[in-house]
Protein backbone atom coordinates (compact mmCIF):
# COMPACT_ATOMS: atom_id res chain seq x y z
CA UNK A 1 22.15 -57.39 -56.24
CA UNK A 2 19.58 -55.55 -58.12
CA UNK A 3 17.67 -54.40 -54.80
CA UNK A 4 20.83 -53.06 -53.68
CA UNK A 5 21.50 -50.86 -56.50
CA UNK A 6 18.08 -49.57 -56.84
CA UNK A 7 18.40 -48.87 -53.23
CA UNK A 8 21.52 -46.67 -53.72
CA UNK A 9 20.11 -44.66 -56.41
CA UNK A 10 16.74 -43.71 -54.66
CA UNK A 11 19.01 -42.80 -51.76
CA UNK A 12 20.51 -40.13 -53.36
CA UNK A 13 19.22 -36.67 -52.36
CA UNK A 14 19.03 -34.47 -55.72
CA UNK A 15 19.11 -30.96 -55.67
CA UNK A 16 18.62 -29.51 -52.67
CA UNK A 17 16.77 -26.29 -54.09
CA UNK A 18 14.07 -28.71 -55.29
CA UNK A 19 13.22 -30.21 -52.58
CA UNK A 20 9.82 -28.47 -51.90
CA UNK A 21 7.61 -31.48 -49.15
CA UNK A 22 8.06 -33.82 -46.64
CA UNK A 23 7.01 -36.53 -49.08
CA UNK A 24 10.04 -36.11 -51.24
CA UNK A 25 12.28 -35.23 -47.86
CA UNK A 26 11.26 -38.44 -46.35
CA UNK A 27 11.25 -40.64 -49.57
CA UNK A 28 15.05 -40.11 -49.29
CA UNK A 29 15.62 -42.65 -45.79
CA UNK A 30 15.08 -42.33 -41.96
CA UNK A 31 15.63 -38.55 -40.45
CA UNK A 32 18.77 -38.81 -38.92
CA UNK A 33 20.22 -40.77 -42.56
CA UNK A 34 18.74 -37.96 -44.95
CA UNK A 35 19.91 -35.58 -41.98
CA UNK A 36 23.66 -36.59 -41.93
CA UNK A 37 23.55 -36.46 -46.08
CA UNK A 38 22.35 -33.02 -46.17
CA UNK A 39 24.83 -32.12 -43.53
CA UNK A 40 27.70 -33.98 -45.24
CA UNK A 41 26.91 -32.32 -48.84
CA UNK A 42 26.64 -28.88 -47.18
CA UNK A 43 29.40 -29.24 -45.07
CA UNK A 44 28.09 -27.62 -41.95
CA UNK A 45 25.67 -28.89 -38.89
CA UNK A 46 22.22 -28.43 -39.12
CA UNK A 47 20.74 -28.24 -35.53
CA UNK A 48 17.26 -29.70 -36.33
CA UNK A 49 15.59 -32.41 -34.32
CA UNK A 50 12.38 -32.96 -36.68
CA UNK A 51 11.39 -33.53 -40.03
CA UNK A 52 9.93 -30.11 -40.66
CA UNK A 53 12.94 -28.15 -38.69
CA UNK A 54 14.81 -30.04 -41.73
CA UNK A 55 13.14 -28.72 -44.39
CA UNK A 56 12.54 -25.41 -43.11
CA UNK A 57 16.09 -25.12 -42.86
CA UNK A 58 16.62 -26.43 -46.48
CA UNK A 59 14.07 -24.58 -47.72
CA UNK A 60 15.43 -21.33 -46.33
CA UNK A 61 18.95 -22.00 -46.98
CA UNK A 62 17.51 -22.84 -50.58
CA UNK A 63 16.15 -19.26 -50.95
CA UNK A 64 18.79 -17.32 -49.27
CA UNK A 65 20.88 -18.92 -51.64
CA UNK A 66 19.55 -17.76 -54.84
CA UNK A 67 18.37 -14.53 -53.70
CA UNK A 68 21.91 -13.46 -52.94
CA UNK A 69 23.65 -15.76 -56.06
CA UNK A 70 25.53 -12.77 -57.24
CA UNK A 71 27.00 -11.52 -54.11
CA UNK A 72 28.03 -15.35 -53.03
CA UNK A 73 29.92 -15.78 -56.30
CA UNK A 74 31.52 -12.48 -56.18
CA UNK A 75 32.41 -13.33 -53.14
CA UNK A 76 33.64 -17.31 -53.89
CA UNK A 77 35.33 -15.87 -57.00
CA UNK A 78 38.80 -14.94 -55.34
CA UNK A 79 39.67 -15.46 -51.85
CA UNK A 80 40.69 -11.76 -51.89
CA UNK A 81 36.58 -10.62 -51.83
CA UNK A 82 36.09 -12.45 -48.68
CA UNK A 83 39.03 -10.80 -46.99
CA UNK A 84 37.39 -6.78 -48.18
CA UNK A 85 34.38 -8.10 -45.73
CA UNK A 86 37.26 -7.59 -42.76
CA UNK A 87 39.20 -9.27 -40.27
CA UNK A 88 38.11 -12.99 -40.57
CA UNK A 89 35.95 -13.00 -37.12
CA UNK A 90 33.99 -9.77 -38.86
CA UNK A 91 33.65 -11.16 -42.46
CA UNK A 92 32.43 -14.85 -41.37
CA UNK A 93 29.84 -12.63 -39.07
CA UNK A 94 28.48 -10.63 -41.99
CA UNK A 95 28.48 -14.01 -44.11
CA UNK A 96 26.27 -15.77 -41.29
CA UNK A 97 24.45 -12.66 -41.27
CA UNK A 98 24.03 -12.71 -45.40
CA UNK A 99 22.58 -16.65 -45.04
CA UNK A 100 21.17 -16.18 -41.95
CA UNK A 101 22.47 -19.23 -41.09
CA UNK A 102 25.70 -19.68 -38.70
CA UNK A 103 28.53 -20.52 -40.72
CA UNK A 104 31.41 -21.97 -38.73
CA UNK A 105 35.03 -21.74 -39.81
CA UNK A 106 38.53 -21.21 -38.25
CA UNK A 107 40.46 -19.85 -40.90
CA UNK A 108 39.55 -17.95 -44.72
CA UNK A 109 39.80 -21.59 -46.54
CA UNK A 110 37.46 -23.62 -44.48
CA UNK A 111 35.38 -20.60 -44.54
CA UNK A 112 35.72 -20.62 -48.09
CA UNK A 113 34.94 -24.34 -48.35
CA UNK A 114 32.24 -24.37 -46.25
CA UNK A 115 30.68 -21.60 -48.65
CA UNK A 116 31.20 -22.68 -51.55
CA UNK A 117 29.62 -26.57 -50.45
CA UNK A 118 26.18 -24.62 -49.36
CA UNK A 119 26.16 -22.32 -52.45
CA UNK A 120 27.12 -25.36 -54.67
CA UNK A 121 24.29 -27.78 -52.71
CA UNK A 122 21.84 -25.03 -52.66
CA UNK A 123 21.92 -23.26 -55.70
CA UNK A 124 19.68 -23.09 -58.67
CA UNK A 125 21.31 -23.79 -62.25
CA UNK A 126 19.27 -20.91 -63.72
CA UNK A 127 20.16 -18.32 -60.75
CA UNK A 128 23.67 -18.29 -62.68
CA UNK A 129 22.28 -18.21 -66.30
CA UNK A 130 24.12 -15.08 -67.33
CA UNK A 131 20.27 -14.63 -69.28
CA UNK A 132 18.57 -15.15 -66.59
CA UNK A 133 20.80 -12.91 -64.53
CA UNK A 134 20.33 -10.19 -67.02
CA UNK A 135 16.74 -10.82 -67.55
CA UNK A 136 16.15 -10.20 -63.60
CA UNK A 137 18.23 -7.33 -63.46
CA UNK A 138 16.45 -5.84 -66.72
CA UNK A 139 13.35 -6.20 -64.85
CA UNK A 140 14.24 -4.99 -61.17
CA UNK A 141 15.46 -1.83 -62.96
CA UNK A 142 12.84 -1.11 -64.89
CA UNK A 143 10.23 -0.94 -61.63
CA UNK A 144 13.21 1.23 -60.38
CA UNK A 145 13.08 3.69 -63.25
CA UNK A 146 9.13 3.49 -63.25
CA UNK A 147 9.37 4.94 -59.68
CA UNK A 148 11.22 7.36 -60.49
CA UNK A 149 8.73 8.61 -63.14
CA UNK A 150 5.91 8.01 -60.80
CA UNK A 151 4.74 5.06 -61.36
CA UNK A 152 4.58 2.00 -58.51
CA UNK A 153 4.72 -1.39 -59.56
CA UNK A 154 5.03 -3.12 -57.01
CA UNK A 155 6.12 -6.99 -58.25
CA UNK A 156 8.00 -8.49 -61.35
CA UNK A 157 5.23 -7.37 -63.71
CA UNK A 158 3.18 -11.14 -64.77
CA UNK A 159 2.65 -9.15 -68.27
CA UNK A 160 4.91 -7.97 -70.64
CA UNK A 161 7.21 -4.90 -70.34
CA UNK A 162 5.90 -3.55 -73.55
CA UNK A 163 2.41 -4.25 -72.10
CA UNK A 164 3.07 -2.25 -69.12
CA UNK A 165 4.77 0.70 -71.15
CA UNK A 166 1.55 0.93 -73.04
CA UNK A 167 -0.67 1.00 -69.93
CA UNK A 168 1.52 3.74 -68.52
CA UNK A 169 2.36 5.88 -71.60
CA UNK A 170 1.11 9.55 -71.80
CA UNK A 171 -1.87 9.01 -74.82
CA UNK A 172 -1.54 11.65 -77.32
C-alpha cells in the first residue's frame, strides 16, 4: 500500500517551467507515460518522438510562456481580446505564431481552453507578481530612456540602477 502511494506522488510532474534536464524529465516514468501527462495537462499534442524533442519542446514552450505573460493574460482575461486578434482562423494563427507552437482549436472556447491549460502549465508564479511585473518593466525602460540619452546598455544591468546612474552621470 505504501509503495503504491509513494509511487503516485513521485509520478506527478511539478511545474512544468522548472523542469530544466533529462534527469528530472525522466525521473517522472517511461517517455510515452511522462509524454501523455504533459500532453494531458497542456491540453494539446506534442509531436515529439524522443526524450530531448520533449524537453526542448517544454523548455521552449516554458520560455515563450513567460516572455509573453502579459500579452497571454490580456489576452485570457475576456474572451472579447481574443476576438480584436480577427476572424477566429486569423487570431488562432497569430496565437500559434505568438507561442510558436501550433495551437489547434475549432471554435473561440476550445481555443480559449487550450490557452489558458499551456499558460496555466507553463507559467512562472513570479512572471505574474504585479512586483515583479513592475520591477521588469522599470528596468526595460530605463535602458530605453538611457538610449535615448546616448547611452547603450545592452542587458538588464547585474548592478544597481543607482550604480549605473553614477557611472553615466555628467561629473561636475
Amino acid at each position: 500500500m505504501q509503495k503504491k502511494i509513494i509511487k503516485n506522488i513521485s509520478s506527478k510532474i511539478p511545474d512544468l517551467n522548472k523542469i530544466k534536464d533529462l534527469e528530472t524529465l525522466k525521473s517522472f516514468g517511461s517517455y510515452t507515460e511522462v509524454k501523455s501527462r504533459v500532453e494531458k495537462r497542456i491540453g494539446v499534442s506534442l509531436k515529439t518522438n524522443s526524450w530531448k524533442q520533449l524537453l526542448k519542446r517544454i523548455n521552449d514552450l516554458s520560455l515563450v510562456v513567460n516572455n509573453n505573460i502579459e500579452q497571454l493574460i490580456f489576452l485570457l482575461d475576456e474572451i472579447k481580446h481574443l476576438k480584436e486578434l480577427g476572424p477566429f482562423p486569423e487570431a488562432k494563427k497569430k496565437i500559434s505564431t505568438l507561442l510558436a507552437f501550433q495551437i489547434k482549436a475549432s471554435g473561440w472556447k476550445q481555443l480559449e481552453r487550450n490557452l489558458k491549460s499551456i499558460v496555466v502549465a507553463f507559467r512562472n508564479p513570479d512572471a505574474i507578481d504585479p512586483s515583479a511585473i513592475f520591477e521588469k518593466n522599470k528596468i526595460r525602460n530605463f535602458i530605453h530612456s538611457s538610449r535615448l540619452e546616448g547611452i547603450q546598455i545592452s542587458d538588464t544591468p547585474a548592478s544597481k540602477m543607482t550604480d549605473v546612474i553614477n557611472k553615466y552621470r555628467v561629473k561636475q
